[in-house]
Protein backbone atom coordinates (compact mmCIF):
# COMPACT_ATOMS: atom_id res chain seq x y z
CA UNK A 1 36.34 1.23 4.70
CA UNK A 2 34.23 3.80 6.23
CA UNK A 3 33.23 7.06 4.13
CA UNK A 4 36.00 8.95 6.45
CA UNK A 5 38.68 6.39 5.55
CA UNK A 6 37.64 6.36 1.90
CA UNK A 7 38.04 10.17 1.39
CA UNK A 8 41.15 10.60 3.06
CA UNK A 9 42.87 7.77 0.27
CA UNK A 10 41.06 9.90 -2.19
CA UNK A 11 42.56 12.88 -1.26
CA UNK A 12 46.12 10.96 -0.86
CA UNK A 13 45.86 9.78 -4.26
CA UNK A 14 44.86 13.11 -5.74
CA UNK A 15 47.15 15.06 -4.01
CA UNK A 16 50.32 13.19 -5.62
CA UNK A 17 51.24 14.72 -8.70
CA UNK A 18 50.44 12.79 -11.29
CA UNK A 19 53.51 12.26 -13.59
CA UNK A 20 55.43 11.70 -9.99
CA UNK A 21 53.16 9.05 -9.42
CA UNK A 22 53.38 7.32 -12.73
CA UNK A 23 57.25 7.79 -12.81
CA UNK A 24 57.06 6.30 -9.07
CA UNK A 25 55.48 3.06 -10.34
CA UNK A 26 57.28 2.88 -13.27
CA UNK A 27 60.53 2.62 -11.85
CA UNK A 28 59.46 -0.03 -8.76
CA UNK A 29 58.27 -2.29 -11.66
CA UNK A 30 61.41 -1.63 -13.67
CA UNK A 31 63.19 -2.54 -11.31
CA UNK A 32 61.76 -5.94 -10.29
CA UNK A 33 61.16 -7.16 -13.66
CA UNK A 34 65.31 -6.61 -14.52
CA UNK A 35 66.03 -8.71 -11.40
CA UNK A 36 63.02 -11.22 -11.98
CA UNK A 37 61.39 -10.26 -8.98
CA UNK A 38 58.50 -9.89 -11.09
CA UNK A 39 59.19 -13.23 -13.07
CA UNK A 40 58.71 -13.94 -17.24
CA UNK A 41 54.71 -14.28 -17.65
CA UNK A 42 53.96 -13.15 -14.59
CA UNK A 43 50.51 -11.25 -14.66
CA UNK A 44 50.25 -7.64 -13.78
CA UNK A 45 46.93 -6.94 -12.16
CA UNK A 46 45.68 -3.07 -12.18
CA UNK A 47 43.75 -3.33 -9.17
CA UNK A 48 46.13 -5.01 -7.13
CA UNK A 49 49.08 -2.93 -8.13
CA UNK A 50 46.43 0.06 -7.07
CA UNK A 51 46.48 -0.97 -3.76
CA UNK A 52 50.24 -1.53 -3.91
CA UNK A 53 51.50 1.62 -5.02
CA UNK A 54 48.31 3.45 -3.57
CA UNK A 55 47.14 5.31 -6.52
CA UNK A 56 44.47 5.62 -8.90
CA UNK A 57 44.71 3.34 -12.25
CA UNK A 58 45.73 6.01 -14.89
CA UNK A 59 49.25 6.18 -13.68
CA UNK A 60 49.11 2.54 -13.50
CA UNK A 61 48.14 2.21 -16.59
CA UNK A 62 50.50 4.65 -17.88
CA UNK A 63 53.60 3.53 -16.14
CA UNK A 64 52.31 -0.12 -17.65
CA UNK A 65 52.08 1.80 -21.75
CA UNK A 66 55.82 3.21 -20.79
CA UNK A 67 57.34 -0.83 -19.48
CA UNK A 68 55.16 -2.08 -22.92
CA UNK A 69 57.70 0.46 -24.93
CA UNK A 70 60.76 -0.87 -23.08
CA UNK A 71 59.85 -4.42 -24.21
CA UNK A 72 59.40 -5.19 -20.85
CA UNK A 73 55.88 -5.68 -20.68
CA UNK A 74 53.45 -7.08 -22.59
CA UNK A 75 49.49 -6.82 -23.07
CA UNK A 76 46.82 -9.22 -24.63
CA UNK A 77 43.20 -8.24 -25.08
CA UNK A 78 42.39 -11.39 -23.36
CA UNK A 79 45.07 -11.63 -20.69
CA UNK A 80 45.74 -7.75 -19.52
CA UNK A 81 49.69 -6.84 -18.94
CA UNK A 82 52.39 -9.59 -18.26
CA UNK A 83 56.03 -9.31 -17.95
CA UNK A 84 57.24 -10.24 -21.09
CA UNK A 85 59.15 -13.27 -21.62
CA UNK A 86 62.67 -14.13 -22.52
CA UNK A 87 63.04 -16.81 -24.98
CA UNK A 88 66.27 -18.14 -25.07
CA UNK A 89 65.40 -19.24 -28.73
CA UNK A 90 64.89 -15.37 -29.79
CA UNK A 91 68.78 -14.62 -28.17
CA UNK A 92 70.80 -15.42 -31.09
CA UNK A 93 68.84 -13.15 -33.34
CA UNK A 94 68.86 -10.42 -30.70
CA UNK A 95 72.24 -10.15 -30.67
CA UNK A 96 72.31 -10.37 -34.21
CA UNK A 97 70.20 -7.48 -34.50
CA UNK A 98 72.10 -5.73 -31.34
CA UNK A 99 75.41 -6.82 -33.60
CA UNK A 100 74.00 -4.77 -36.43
CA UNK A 101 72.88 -1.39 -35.08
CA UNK A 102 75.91 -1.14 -32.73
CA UNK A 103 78.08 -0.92 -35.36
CA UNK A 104 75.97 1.46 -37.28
CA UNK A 105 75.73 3.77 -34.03
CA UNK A 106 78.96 3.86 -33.00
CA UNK A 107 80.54 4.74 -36.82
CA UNK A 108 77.81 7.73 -37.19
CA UNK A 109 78.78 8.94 -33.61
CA UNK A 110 82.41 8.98 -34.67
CA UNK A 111 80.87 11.28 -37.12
CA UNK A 112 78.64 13.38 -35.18
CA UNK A 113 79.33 13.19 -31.67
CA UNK A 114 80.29 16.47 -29.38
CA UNK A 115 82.67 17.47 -26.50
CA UNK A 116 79.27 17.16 -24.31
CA UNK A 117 79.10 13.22 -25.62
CA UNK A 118 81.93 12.41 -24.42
CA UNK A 119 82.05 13.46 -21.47
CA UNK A 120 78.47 11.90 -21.06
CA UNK A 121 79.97 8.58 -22.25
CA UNK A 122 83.05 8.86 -19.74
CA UNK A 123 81.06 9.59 -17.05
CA UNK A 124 78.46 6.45 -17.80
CA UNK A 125 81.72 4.45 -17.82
CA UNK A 126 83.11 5.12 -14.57
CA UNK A 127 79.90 4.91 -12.40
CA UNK A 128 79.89 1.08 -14.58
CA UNK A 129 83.36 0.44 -13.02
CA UNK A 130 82.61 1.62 -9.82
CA UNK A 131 78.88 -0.55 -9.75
CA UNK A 132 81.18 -4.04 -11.01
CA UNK A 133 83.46 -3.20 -8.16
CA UNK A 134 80.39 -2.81 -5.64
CA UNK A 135 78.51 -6.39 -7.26
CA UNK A 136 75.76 -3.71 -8.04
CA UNK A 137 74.62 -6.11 -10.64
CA UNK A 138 71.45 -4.38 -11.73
CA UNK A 139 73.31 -0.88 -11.31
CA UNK A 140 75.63 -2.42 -13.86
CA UNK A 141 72.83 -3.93 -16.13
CA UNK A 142 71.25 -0.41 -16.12
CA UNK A 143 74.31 1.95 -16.99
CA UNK A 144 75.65 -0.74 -19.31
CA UNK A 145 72.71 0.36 -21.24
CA UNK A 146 72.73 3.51 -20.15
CA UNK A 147 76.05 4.03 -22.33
CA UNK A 148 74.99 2.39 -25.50
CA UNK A 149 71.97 4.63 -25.63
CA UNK A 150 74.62 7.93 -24.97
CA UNK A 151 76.13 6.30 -28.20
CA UNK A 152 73.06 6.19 -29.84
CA UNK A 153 72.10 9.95 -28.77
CA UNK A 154 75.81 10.98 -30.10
CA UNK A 155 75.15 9.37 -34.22
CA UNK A 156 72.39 12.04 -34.41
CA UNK A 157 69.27 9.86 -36.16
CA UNK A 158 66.51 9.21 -34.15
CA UNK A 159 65.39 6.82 -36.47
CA UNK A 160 68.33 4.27 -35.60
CA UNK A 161 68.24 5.50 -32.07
CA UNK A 162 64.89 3.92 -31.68
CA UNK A 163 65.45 0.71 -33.19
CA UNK A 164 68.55 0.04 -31.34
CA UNK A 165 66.94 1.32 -28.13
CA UNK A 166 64.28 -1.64 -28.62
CA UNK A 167 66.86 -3.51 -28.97
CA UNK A 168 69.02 -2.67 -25.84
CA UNK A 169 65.80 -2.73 -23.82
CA UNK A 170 64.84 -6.16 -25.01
CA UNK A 171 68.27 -7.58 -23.98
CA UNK A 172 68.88 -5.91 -20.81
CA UNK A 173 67.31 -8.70 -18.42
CA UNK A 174 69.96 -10.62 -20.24
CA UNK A 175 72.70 -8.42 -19.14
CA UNK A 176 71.32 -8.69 -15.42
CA UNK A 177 71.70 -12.26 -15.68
CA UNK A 178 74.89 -12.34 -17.47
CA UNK A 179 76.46 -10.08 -14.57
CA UNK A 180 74.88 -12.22 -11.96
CA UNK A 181 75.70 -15.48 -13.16
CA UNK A 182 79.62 -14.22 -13.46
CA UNK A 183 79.98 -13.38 -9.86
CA UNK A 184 79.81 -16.81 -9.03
CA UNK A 185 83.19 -16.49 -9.95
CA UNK A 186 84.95 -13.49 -8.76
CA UNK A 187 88.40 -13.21 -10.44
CA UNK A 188 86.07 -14.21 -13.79
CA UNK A 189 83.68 -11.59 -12.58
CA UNK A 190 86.22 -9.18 -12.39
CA UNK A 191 87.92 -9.45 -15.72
CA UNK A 192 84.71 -9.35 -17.16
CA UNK A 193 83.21 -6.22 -16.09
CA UNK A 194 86.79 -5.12 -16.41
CA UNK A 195 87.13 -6.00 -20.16
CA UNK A 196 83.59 -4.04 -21.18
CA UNK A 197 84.52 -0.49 -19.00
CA UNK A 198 88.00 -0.95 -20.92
CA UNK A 199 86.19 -1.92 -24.55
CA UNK A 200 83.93 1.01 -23.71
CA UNK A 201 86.70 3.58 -23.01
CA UNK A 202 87.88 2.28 -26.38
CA UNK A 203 84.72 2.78 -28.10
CA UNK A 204 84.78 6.50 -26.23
CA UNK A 205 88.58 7.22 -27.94
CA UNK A 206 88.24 5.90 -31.17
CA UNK A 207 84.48 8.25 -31.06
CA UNK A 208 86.68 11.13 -30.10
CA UNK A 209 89.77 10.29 -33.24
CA UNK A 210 86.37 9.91 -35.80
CA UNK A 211 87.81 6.29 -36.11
CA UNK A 212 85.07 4.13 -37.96
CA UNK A 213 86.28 1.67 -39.32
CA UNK A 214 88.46 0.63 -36.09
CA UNK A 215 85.03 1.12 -34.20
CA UNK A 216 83.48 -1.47 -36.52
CA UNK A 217 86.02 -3.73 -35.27
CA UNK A 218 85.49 -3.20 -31.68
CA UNK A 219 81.98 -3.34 -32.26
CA UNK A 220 81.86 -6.64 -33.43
CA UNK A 221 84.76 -8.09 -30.44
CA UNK A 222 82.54 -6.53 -27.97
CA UNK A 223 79.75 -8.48 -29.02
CA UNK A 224 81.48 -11.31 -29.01
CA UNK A 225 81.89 -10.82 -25.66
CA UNK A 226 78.27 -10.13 -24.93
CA UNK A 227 77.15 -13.60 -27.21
CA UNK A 228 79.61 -15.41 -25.63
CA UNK A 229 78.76 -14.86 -22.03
């Protein structure tokens, strides 16, 4: 590239601001690793995403730092950053783990939560219904998600919060492949997406009544429903 050519991407690149740019790569790579675009163990090369996304490498590297915190990127001093891999040997103790700090969430929430909580919750829950009735499969992946955390925000202990997050983010390739694997079959698609927005707007009630111990209930059936899929 001429001198000309080279200044003018210099100029592109430093005239996009730069926590637009890192949130801009962030969420292209976010996106392709929850629908295995970007497969398990596949490397993630800074220079070549440069020319990809057509920026410099520090919001590469930070949008890379942010997908390492969502567990869905890893990094080896010897390898660089790979999409991190899903052992189907690590699920059972994932949803253990998921099991446990659901149940701990939703009985503090019951507990803590405000008018402004639930109506974040029962807003989550609709736009879920209306992605499973659209086979938005990552859309539903993402709010699916998207709600638990709004549960986790509503217990009040950021403590918890975080450890469930990790938890959430860990499994939510999971979920994507759960929801995509039951539209194969769409009256068993249906009454599955179904059956989590209605467990959901149960969770969201018993929340609002302060019910705990019924929550701890409907925690575990709904993730029996999550193992079992």
């Amino acid at each position: 590239m001429d001198d000309a050519g080279s200044s003018q991407e210099e100029r592109g690149k430093r005239g996009r601001p730069k926590g637009q740019a890192t949130q801009s790569v962030y969420s292209a790579l976010r996106g392709e690793i929850l629908t295995l675009e970007l497969k398990p163990g596949q490397y993630l090369e800074e220079t070549a995403l440069e020319k990809r996304f057509g920026v410099s490498r520090t919001p590469i590297r930070e949008a890379l730092i942010r997908l390492q915190s969502d567990r869905l990127v890893k990094f080896s001093p010897n390898r660089g950053h790979y999409v991190e891999t899903v052992s189907f040997n690590d699920v059972p103790r994932i949803l253990e783990a998921l099991d446990l700090q659901q149940g701990a969430v939703l009985q503090l929430s019951a507990a803590r939560h405000s008018a402004a909580d639930l109506a974040k919750l029962r807003k989550i829950n609709e736009a879920y219904r209306i992605a499973g009735e659209s086979d938005d499969h990552k859309g539903m992946a993402e709010l699916n998600h998207d709600f638990h955390l709004a549960i986790a925000d509503a217990a009040g202990n950021s403590f918890l919060a975080e450890f469930y997050e990790t938890m959430l983010n860990f499994s939510i390739r999971l979920s994507y492949l759960m929801f995509q694997s039951a539209a194969s079959n769409r009256e068993d698609f249906e009454g599955y997406y179904t059956q989590v927005y209605n467990e959901h707007a149960e969770m969201i009630d018993l929340i609002s009544k302060g019910e705990g111990v019924k929550l701890l209930d409907l925690s575990r059936q709904h993730s029996r429903l999550f193992s079992n899929r």
